[in-house]
C-alpha atoms as a PDB file:
ATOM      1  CA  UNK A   1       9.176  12.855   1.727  1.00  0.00           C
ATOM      2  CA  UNK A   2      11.355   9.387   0.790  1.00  0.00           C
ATOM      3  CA  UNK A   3      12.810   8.590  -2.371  1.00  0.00           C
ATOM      4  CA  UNK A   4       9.778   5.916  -2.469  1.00  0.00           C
ATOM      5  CA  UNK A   5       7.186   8.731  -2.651  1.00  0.00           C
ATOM      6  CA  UNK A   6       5.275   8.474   1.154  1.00  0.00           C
ATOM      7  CA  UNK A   7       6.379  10.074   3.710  1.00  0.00           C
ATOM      8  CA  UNK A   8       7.969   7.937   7.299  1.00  0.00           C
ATOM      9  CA  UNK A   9       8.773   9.009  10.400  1.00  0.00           C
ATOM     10  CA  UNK A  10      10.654   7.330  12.663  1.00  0.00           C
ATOM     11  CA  UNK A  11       9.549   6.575  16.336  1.00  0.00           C
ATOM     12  CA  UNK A  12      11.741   7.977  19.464  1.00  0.00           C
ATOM     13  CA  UNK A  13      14.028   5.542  20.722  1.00  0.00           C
ATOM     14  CA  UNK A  14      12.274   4.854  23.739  1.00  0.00           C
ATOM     15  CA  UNK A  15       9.261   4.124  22.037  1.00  0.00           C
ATOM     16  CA  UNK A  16      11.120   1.253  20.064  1.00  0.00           C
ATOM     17  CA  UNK A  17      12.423   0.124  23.279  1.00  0.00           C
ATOM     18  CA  UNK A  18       8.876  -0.446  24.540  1.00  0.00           C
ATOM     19  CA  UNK A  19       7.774  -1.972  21.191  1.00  0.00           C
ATOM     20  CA  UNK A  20      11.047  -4.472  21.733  1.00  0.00           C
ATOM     21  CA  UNK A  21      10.304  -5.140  25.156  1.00  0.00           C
ATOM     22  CA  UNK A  22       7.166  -6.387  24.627  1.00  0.00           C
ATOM     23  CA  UNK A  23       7.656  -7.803  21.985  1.00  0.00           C
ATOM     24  CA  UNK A  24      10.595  -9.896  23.835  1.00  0.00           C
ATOM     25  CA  UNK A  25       7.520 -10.556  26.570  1.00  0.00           C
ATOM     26  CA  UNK A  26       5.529 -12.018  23.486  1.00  0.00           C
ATOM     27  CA  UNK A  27       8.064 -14.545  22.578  1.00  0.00           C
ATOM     28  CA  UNK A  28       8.597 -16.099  25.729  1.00  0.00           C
ATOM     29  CA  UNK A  29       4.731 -16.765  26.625  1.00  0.00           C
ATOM     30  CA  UNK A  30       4.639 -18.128  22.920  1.00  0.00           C
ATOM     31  CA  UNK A  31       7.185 -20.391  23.483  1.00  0.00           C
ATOM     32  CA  UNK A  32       6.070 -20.985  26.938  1.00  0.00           C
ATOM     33  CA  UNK A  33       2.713 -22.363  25.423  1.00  0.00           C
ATOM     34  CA  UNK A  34       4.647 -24.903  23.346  1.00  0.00           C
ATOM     35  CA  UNK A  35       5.022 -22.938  20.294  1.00  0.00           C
ATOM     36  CA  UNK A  36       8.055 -22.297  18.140  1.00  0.00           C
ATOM     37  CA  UNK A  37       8.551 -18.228  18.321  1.00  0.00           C
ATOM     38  CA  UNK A  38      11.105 -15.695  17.359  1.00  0.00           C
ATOM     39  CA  UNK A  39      11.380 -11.925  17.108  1.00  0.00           C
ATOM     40  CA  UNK A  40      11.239 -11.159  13.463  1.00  0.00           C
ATOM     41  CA  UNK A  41      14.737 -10.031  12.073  1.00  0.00           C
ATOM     42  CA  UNK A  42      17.492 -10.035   9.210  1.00  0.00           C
ATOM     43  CA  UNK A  43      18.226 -13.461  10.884  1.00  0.00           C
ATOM     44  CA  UNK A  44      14.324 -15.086  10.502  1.00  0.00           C
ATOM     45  CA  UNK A  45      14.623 -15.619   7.453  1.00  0.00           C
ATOM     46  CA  UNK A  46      13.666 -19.248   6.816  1.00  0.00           C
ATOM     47  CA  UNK A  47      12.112 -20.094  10.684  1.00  0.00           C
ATOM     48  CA  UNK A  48       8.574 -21.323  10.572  1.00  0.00           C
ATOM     49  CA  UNK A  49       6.464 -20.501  13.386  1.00  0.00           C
ATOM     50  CA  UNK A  50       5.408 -17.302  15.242  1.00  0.00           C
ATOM     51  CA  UNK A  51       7.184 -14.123  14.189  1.00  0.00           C
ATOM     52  CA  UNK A  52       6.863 -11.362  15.952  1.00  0.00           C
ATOM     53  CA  UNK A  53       7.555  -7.850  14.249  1.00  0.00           C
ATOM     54  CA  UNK A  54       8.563  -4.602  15.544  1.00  0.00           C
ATOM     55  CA  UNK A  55       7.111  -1.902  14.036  1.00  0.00           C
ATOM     56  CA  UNK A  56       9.782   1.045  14.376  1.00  0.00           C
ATOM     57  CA  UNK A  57       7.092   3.712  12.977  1.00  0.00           C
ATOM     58  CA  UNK A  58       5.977   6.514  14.492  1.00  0.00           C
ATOM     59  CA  UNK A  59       2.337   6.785  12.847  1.00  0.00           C
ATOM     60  CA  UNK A  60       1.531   3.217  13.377  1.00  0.00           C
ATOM     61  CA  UNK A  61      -1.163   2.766  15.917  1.00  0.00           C
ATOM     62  CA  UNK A  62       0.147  -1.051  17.569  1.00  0.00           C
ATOM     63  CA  UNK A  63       3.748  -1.618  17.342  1.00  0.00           C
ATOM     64  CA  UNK A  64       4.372  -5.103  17.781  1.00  0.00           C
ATOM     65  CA  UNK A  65       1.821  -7.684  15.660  1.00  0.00           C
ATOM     66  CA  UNK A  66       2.222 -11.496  15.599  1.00  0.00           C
ATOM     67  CA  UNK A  67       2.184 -13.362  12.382  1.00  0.00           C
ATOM     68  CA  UNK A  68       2.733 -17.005  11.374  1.00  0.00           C
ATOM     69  CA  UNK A  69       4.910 -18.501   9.226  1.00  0.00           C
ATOM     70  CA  UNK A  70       4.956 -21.805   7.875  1.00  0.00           C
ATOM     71  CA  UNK A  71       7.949 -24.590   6.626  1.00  0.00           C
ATOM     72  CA  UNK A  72       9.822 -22.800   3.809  1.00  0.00           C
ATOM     73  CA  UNK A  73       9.574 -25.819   2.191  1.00  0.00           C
ATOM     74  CA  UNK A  74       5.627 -25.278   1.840  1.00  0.00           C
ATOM     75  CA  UNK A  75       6.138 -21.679   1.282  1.00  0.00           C
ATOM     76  CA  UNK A  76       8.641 -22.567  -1.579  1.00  0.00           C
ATOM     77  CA  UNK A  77       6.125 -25.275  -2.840  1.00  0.00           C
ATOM     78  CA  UNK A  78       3.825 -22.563  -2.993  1.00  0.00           C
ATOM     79  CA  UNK A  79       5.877 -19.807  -4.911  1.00  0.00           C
ATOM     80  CA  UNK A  80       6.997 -22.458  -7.217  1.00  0.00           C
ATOM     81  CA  UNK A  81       2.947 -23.323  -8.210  1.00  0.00           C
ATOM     82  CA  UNK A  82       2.834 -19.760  -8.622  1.00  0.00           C
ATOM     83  CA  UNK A  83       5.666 -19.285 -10.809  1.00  0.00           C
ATOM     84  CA  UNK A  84       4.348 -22.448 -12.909  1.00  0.00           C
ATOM     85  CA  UNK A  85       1.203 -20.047 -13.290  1.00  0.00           C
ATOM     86  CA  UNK A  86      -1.182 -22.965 -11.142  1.00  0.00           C
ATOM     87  CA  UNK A  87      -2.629 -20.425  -9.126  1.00  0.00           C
ATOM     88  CA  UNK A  88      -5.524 -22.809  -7.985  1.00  0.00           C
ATOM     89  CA  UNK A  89      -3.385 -25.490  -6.643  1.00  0.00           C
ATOM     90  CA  UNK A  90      -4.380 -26.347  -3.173  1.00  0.00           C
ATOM     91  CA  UNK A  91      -0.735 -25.678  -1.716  1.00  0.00           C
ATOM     92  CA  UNK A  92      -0.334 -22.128  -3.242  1.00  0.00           C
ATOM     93  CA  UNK A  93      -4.008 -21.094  -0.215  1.00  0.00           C
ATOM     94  CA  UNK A  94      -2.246 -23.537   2.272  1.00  0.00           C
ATOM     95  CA  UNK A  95       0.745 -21.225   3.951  1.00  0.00           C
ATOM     96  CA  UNK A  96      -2.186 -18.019   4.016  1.00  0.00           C
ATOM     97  CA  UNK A  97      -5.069 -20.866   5.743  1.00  0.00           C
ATOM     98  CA  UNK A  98      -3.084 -21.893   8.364  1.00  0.00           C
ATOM     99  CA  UNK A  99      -1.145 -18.105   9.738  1.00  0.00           C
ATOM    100  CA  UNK A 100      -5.713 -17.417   9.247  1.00  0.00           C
ATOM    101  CA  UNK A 101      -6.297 -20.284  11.723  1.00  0.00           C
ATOM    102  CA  UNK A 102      -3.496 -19.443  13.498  1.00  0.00           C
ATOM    103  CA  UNK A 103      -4.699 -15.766  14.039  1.00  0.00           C
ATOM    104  CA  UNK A 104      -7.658 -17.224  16.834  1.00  0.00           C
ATOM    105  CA  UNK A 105      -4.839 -19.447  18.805  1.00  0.00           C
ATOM    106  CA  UNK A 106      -2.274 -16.644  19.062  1.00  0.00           C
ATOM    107  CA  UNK A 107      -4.488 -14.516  20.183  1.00  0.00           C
ATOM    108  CA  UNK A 108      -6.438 -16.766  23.097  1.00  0.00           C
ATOM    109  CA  UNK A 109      -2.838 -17.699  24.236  1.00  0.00           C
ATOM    110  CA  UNK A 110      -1.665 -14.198  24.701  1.00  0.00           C
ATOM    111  CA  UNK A 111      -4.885 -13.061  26.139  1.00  0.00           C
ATOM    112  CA  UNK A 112      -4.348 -16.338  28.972  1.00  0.00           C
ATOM    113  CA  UNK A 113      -0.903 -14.733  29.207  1.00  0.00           C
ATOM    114  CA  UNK A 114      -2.627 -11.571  30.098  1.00  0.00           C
ATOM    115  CA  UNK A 115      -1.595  -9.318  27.032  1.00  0.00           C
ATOM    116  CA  UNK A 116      -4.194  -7.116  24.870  1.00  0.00           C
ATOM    117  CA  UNK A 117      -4.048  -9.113  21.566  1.00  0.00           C
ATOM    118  CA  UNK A 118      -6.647  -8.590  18.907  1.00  0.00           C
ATOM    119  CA  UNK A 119      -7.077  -9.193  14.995  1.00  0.00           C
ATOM    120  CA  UNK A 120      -4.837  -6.817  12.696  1.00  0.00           C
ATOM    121  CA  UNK A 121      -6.795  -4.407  11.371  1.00  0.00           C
ATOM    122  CA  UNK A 122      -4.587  -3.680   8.541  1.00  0.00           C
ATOM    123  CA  UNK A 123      -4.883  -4.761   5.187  1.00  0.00           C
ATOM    124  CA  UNK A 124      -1.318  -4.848   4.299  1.00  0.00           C
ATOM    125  CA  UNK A 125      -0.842  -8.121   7.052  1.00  0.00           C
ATOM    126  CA  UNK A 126      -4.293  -9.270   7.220  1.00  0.00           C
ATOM    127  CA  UNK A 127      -3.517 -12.633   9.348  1.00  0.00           C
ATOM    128  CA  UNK A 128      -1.148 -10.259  11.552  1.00  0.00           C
ATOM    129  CA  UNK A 129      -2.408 -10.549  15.352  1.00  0.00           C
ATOM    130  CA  UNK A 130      -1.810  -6.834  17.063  1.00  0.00           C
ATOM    131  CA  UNK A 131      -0.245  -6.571  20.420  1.00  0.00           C
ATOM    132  CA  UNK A 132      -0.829  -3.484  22.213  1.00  0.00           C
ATOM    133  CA  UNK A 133       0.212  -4.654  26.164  1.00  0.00           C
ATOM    134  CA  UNK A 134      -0.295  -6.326  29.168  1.00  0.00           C
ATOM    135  CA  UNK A 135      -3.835  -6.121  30.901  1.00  0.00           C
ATOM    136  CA  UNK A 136      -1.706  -6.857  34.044  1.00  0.00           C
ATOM    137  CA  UNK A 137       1.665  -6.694  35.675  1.00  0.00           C
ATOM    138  CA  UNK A 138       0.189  -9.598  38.018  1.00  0.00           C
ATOM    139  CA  UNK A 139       0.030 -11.653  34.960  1.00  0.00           C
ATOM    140  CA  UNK A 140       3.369 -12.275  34.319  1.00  0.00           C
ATOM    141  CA  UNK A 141       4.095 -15.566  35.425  1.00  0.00           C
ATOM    142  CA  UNK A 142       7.661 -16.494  36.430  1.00  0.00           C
END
């Protein structure tokens, strides 16, 4: 058990590999589809667009899930509404809307790019889209 009270296991090191490759593989058809994409890391921190995360886990059933982020600016906008205690102003929904609308367009673009993409079906990341392969080798484009 962890100091935090649950208990974590790390996957093997090849599994994480996998996870990273494809996860690599997601980016580029993302940005190869027009949109802005980066693997998710200590060095994301204030890119908008899709993030792709890396799930290094060894209980976790899909590895690699796609979420979107929007502007900082907005999401700042929106944590300052929410610090001002206005939690019904319009922008404070706006940043979880659009990574929801986003969820159906990541997910027909990486099925076009031949990967198994489906809704997260994880309450902690809700308007996560999961990545569990490619359908195809023949697929790939180059």
């Amino acid at each position: 058990m962890t100091g935090h009270g649950f208990d974590y296991e790390r996957a093997s090191d090849e599994v994480i590999a996998a996870r990273t490759e494809l996860a690599s593989q997601v980016c580029v058809e993302l940005k190869r589809a027009g949109l802005p994409a980066f693997l998710h890391d200590s060095q994301a921190e204030g890119k908008a667009g899709a993030a792709i995360y890396v799930d290094h886990g060894a209980d976790v059933t899909c590895g690699v899930t796609v979420g979107w982020k929007c502007d900082p600016g907005v999401i700042q906008a929106a944590c300052d509404e929410l610090q001002k205690g206005d939690v019904t102003a319009p922008i404070v929904r706006y940043p979880g809307m659009i990574a929801t609308y986003m969820q159906n367009a990541l997910i027909r673009i990486l099925l076009s790019a031949g990967f198994m993409a489906t809704l997260e079906d994880d309450s902690m990341n809700p308007d996560h889209v999961q990545v569990f392969g490619r359908k195809s080798d023949l697929m790939s484009m180059p």
